[in-house]
C-alpha atoms as a PDB file:
ATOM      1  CA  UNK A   1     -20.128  25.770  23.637  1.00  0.00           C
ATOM      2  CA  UNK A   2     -19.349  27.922  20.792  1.00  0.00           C
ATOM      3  CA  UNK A   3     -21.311  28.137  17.621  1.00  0.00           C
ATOM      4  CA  UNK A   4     -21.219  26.328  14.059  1.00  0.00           C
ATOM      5  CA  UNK A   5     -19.678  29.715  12.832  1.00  0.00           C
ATOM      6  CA  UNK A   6     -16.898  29.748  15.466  1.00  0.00           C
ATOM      7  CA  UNK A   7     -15.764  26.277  14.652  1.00  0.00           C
ATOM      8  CA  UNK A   8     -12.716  25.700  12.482  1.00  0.00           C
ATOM      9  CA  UNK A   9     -13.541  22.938   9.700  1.00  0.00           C
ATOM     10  CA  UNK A  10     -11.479  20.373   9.401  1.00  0.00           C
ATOM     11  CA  UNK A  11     -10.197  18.654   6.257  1.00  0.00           C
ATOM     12  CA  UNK A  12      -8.933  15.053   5.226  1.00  0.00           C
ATOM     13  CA  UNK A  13      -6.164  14.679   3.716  1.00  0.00           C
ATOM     14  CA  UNK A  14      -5.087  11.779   1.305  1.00  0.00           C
ATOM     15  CA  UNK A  15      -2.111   9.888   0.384  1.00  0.00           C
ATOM     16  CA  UNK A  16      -1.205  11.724  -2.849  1.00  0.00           C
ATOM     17  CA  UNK A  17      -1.637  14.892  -0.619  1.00  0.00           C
ATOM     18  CA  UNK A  18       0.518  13.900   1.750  1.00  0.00           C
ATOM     19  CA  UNK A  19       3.260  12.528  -0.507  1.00  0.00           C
ATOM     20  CA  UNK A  20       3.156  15.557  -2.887  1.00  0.00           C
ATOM     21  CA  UNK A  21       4.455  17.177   0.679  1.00  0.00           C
ATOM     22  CA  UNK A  22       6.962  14.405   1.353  1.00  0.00           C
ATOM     23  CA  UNK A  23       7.893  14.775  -2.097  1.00  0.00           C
ATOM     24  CA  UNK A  24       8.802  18.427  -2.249  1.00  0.00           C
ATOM     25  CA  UNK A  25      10.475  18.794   1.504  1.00  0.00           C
ATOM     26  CA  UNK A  26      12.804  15.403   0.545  1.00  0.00           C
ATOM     27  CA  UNK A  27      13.597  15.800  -2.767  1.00  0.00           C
ATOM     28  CA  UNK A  28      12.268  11.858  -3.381  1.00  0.00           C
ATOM     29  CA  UNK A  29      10.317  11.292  -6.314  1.00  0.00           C
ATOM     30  CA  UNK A  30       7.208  12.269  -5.840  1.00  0.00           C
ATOM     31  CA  UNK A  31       5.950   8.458  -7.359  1.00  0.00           C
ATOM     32  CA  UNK A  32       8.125   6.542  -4.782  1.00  0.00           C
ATOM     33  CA  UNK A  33       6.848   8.665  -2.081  1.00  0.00           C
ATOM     34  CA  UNK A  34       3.748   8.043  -2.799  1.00  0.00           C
ATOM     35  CA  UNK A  35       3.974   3.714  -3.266  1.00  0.00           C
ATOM     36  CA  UNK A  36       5.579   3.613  -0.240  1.00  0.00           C
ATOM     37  CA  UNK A  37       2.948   5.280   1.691  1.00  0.00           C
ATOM     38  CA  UNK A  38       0.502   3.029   0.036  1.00  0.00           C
ATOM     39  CA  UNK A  39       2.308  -0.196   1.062  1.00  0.00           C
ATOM     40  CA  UNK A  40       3.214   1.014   3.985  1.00  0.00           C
ATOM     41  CA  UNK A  41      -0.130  -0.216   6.260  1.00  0.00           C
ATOM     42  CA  UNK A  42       0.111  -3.629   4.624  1.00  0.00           C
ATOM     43  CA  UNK A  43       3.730  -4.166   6.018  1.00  0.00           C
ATOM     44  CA  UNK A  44       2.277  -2.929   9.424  1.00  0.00           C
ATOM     45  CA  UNK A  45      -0.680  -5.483   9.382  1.00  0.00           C
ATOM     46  CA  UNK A  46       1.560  -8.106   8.408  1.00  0.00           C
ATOM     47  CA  UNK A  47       3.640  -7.645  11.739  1.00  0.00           C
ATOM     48  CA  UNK A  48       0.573  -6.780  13.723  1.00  0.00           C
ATOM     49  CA  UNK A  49      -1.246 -10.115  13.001  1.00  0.00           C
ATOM     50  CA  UNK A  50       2.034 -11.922  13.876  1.00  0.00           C
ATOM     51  CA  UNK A  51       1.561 -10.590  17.274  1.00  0.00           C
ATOM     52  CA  UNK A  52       4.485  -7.485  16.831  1.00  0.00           C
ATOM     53  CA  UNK A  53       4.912  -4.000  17.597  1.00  0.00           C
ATOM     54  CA  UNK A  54       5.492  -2.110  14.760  1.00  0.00           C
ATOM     55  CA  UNK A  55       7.136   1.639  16.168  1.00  0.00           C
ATOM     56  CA  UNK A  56       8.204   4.310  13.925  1.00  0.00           C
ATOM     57  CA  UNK A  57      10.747   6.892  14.800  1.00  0.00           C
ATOM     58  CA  UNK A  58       9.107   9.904  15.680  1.00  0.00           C
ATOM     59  CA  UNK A  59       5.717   8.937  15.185  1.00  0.00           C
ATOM     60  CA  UNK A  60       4.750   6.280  17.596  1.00  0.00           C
ATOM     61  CA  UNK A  61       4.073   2.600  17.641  1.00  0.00           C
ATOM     62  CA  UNK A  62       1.374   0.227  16.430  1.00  0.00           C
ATOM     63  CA  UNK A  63       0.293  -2.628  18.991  1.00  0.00           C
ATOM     64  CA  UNK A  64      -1.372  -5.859  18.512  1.00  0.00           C
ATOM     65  CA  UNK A  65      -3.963  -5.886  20.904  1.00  0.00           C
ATOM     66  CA  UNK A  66      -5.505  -9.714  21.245  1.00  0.00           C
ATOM     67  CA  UNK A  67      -9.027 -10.791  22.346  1.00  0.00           C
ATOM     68  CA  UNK A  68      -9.353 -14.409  23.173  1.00  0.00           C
ATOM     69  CA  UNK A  69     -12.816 -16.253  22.064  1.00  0.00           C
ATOM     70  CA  UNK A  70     -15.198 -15.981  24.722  1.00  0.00           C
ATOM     71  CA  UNK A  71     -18.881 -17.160  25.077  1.00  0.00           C
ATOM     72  CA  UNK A  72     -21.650 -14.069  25.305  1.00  0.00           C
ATOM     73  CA  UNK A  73     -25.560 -14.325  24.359  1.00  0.00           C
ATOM     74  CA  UNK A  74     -27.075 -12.745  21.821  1.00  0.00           C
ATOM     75  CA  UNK A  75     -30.126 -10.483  21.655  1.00  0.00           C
ATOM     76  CA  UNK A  76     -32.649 -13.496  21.887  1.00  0.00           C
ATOM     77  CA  UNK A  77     -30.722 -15.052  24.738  1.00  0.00           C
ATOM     78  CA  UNK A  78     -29.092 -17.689  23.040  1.00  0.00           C
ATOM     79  CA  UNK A  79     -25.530 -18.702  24.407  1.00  0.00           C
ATOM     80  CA  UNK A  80     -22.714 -18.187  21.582  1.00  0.00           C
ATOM     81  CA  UNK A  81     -19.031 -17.809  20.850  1.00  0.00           C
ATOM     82  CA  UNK A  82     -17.451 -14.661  20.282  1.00  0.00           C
ATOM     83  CA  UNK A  83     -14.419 -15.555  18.119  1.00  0.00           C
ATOM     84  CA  UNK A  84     -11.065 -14.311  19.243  1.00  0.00           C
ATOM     85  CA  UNK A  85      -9.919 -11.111  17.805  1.00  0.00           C
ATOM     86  CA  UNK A  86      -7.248  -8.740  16.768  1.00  0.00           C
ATOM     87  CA  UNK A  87      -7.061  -5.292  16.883  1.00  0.00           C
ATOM     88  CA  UNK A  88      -4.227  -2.426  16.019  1.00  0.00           C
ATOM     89  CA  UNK A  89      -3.788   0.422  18.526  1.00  0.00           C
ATOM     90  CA  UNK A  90      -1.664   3.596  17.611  1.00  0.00           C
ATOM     91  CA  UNK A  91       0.313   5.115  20.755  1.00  0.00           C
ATOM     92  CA  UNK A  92       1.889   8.111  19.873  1.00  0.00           C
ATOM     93  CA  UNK A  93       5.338   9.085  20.826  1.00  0.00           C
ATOM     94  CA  UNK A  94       5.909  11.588  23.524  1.00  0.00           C
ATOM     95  CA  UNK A  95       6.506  14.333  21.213  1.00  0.00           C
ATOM     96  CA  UNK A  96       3.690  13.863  19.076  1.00  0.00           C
ATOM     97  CA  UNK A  97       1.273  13.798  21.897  1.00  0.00           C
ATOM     98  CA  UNK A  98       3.063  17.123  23.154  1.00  0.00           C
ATOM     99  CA  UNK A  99       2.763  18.850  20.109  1.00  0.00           C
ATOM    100  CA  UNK A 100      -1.308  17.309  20.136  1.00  0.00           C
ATOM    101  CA  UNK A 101      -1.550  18.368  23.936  1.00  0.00           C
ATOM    102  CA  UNK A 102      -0.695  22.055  22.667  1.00  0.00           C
ATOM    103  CA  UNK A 103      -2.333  22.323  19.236  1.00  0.00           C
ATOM    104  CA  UNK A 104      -5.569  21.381  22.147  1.00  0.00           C
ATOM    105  CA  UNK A 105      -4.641  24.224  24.405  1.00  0.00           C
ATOM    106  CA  UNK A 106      -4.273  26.821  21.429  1.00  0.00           C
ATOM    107  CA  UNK A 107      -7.288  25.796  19.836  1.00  0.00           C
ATOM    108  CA  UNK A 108      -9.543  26.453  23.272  1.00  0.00           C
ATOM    109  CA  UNK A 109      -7.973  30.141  22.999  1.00  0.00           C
END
């Protein structure tokens, strides 16, 4: 295990970030850029709670995964019903999860 001081820190990056990047490598406004990102996951959601994939080129896809109700007890013992459920999972193309495999490998070096 290497130590605190070895460790690269990692930073989080925002929409306006992001767009300002979008902004400058398209030539787009950097304003449209950046309300499109921001309606962007509500267009998603929309076709993930009607039970569709949503996949973007070069990116990967979003999936609806569903949970039907099911009965469980709780921590006193009590029967109840779980209600059903739905989730989003990301799968990431084949050449994003490359380019992740390797950015892994150089990162142990």
């Amino acid at each position: 295990m290497k130590a605190k001081s070895d460790q690269k820190t990692t930073t989080s990056l925002g929409t306006r970030s992001i767009a300002k990047e979008i902004a400058k490598s398209t030539g787009v406004k950097m304003e449209t850029v950046n309300h499109i990102l921001k309606v962007l996951p509500f267009h998603i959601l929309r076709h993930i709670v009607n039970g569709n994939f949503v996949r973007l080129t070069s990116l990967g896809r979003f999936a609806p995964i569903k949970r039907k109700a099911r009965t469980g007890v709780d921590l006193k013992g009590r029967s109840i019903l779980w209600p059903p459920t739905i989730r989003m999972q990301f799968v990431p193309c084949s050449t994003v999860r490359k380019s992740l495999q390797e950015a892994a490998q150089n990162n142990e070096s």
